[in-house]
N, C-alpha and C. Protein backbone atom coordinates (compact mmCIF):
# COMPACT_ATOMS: atom_id res chain seq x y z
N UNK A 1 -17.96 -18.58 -57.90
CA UNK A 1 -18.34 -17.95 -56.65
C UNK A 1 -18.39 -16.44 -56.86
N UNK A 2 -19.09 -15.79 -56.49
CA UNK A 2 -19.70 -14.45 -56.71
C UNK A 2 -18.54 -13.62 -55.21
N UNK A 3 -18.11 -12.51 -55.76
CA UNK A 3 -17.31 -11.61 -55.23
C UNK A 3 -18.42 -10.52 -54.39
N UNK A 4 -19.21 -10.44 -54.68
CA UNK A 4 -20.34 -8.98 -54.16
C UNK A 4 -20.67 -9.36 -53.20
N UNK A 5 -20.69 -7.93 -52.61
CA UNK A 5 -20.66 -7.96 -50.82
C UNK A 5 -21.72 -7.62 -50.98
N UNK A 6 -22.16 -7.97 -49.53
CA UNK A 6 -23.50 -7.63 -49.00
C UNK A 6 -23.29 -7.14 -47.80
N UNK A 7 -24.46 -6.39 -46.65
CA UNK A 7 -24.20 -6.28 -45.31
C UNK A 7 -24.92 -7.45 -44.97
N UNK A 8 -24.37 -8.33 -44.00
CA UNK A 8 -24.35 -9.37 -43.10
C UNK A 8 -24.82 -8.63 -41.91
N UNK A 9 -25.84 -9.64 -41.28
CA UNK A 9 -25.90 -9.49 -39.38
C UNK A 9 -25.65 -10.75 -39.31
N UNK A 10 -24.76 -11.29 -37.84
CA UNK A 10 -24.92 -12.54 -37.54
C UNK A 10 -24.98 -12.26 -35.86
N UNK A 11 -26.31 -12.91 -35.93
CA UNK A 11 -26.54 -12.77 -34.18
C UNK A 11 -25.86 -14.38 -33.51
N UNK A 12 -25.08 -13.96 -32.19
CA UNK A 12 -24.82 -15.05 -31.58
C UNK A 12 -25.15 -14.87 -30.52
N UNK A 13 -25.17 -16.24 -29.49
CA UNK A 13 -25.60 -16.50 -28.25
C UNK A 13 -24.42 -16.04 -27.45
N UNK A 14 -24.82 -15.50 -26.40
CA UNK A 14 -23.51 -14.77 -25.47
C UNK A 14 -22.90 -13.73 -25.71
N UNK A 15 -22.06 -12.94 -25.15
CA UNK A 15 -21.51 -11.74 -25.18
C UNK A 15 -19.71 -12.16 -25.88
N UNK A 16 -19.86 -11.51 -26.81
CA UNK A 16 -18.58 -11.24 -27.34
C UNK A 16 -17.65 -10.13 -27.10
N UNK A 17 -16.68 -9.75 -26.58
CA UNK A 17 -16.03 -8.50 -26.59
C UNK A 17 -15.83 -7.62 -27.58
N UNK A 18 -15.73 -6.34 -27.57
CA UNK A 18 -15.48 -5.73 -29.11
C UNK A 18 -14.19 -5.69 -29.55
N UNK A 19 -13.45 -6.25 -28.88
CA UNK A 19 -11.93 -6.02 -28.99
C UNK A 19 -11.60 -7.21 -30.56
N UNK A 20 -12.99 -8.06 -30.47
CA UNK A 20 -12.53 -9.05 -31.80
C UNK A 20 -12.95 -8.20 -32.97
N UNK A 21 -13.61 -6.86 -33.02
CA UNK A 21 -13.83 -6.45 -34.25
C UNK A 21 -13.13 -6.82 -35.52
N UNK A 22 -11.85 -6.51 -34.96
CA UNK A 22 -10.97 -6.80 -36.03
C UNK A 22 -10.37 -8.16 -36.58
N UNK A 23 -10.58 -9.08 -35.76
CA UNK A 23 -10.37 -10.71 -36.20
C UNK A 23 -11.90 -11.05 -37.23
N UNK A 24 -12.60 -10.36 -37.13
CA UNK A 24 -14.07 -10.55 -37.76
C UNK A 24 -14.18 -9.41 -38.87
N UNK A 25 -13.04 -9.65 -39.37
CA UNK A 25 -13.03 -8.19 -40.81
C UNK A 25 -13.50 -7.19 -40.25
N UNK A 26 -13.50 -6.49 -39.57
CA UNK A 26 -14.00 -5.30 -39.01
C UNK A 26 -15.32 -4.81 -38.61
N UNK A 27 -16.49 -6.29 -38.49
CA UNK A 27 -17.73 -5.96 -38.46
C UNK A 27 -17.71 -5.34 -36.91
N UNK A 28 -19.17 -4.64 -36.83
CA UNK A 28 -19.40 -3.92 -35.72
C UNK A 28 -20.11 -5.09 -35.20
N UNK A 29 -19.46 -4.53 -33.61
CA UNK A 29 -19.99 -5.79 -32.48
C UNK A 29 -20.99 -4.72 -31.14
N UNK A 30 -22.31 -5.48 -31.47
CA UNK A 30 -22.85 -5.01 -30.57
C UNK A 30 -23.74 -5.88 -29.69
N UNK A 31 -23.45 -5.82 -28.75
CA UNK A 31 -24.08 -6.55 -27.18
C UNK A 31 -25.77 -5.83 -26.94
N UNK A 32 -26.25 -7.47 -26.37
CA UNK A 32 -27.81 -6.72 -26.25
C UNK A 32 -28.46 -7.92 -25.32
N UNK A 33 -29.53 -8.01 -24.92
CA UNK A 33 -30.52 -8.66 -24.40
C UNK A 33 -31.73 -9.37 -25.29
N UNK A 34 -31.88 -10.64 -25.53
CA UNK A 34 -33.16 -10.94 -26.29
C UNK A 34 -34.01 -10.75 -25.66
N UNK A 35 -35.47 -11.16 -26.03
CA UNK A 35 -37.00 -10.74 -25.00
C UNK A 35 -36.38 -11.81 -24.29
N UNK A 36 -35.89 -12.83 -23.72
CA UNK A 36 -35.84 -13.69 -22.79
C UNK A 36 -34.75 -13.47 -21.91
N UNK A 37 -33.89 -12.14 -21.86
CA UNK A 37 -33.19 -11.79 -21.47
C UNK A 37 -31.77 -12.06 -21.76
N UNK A 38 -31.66 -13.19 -22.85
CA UNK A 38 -30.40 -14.12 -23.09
C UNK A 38 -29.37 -12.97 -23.00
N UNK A 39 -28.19 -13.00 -23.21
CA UNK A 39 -26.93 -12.37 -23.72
C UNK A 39 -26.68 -12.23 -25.31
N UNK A 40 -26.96 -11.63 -26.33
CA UNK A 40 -26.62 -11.72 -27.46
C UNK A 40 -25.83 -10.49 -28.18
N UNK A 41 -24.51 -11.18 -28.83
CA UNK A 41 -24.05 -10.55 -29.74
C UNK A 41 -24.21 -10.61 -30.72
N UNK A 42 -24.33 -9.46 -31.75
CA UNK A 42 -24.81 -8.84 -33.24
C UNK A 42 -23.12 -8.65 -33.55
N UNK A 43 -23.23 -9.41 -34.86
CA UNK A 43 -21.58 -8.62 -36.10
C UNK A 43 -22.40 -8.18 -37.35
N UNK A 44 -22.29 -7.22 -37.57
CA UNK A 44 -22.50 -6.24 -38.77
C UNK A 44 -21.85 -5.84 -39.61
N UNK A 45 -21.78 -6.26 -40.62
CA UNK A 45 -20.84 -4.97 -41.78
C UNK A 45 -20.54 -5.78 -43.07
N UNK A 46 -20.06 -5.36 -44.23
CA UNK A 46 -19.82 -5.49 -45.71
C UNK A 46 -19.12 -6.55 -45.78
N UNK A 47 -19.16 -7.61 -46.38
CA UNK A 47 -18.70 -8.52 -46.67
C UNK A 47 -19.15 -9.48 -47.79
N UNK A 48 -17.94 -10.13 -48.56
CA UNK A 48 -18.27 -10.76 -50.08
C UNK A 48 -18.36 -12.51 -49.05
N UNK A 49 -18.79 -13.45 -49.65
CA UNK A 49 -19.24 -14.87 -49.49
C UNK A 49 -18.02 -15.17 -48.79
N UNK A 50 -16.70 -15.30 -49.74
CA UNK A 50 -15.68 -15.57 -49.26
C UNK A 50 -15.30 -15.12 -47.68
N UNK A 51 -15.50 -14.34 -47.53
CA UNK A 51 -15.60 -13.50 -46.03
C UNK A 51 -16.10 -13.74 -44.98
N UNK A 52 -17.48 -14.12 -45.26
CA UNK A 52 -18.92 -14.65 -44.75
C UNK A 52 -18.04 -15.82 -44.23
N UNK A 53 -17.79 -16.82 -45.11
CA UNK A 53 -17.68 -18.41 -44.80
C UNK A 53 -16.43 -17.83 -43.92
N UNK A 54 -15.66 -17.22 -44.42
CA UNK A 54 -13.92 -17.00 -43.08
C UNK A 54 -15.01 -16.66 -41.80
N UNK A 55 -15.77 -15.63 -41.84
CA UNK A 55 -16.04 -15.22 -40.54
C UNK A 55 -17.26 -16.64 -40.07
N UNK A 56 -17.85 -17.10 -40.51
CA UNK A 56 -18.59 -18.12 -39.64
C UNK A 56 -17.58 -19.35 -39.28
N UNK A 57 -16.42 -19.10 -39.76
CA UNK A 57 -15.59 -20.44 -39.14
C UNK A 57 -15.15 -19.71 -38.07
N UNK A 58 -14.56 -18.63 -38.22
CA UNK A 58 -13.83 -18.64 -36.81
C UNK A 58 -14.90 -18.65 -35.84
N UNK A 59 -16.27 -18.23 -35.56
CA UNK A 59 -17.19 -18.36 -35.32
C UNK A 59 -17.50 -19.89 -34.69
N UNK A 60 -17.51 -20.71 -35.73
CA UNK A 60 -17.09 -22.41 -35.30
C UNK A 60 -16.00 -22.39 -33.95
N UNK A 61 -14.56 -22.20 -34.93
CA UNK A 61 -13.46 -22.46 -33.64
C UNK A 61 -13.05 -21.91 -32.38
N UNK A 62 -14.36 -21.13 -32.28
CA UNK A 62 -14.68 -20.21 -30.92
C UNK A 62 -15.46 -21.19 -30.43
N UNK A 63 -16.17 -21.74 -30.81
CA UNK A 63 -17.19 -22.99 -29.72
C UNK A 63 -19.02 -21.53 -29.87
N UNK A 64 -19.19 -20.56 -30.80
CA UNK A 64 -19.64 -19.77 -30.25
C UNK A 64 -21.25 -20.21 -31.18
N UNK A 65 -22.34 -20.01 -30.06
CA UNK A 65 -23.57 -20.41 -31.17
C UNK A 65 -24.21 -19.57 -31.82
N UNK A 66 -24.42 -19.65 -33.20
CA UNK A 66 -24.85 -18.77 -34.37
C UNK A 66 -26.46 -19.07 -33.89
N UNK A 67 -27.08 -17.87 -33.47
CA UNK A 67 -28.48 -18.18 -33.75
C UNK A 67 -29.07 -17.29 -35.42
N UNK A 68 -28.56 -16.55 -35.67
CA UNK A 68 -29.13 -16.09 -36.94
C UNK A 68 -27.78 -15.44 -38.32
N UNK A 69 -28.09 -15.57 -39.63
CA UNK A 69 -27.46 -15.13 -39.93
C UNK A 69 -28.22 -14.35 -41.32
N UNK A 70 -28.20 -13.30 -41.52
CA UNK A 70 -29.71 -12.05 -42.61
C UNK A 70 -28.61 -11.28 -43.09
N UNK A 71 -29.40 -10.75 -44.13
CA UNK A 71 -28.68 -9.85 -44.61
C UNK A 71 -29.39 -8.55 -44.74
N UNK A 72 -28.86 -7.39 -44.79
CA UNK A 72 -29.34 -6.35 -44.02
C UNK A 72 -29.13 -5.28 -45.48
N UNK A 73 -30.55 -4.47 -45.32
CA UNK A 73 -30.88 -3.38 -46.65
C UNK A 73 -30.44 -2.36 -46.55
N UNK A 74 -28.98 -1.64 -46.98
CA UNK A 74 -28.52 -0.62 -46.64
C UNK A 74 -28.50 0.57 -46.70
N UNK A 75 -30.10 0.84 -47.80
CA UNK A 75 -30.22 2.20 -47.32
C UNK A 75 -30.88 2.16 -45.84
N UNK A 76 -32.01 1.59 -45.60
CA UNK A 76 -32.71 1.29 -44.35
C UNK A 76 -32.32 0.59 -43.10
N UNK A 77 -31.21 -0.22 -43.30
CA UNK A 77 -31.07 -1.00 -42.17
C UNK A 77 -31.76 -2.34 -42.18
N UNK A 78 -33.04 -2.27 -42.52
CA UNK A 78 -33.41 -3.37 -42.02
C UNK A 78 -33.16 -4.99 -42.22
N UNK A 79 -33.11 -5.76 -41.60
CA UNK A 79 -32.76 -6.94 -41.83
C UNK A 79 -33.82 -7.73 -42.38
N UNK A 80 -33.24 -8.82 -43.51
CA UNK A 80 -34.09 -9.18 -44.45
C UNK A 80 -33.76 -10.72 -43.79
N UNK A 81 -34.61 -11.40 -43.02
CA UNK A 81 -34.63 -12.83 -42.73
C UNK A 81 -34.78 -13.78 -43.34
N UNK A 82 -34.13 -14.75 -43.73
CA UNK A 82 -34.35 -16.36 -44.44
C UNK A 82 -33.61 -16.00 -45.49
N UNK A 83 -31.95 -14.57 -45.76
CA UNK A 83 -31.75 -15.05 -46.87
C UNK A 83 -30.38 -16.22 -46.54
């Protein structure tokens, strides 16, 4: 299993508080609106595989739905979809 971090986005359905930053390794939590108006929270930030899989479980034992999960180009930001 490969140790190298990457930046992660994982968009979920509904509003998360930011107060879990820190149960989620410290990714940044940011609240937003899709074009359909849904509720969605974004977690952002550095993380190795091992990390990834911790943070999409607790993710699981929240009941919370993952609609996306990319990894993001850090000089630019931008998010790279389908990896």
């Amino acid at each position: 299993m490969s140790d190298e971090q990457a930046v992660y986005e994982i968009r979920l359905r509904g509003h998360l508080d930011e107060k879990w930053s820190d149960w989620f390794n410290g990714m940044v939590i940011t609240l937003e609106r899709d074009r359909e108006g849904t509720s969605v929270t974004s977690l952002r930030g550095m993380v190795d595989q091992a990390k990834l899989r911790g943070t999409l479980n607790k993710i699981w034992d929240l009941g919370l739905t993952v609609m996306t999960v990319n990894t993001v180009t850090p000089s630019t930001g931008a998010v790279q979809e389908g990896n």
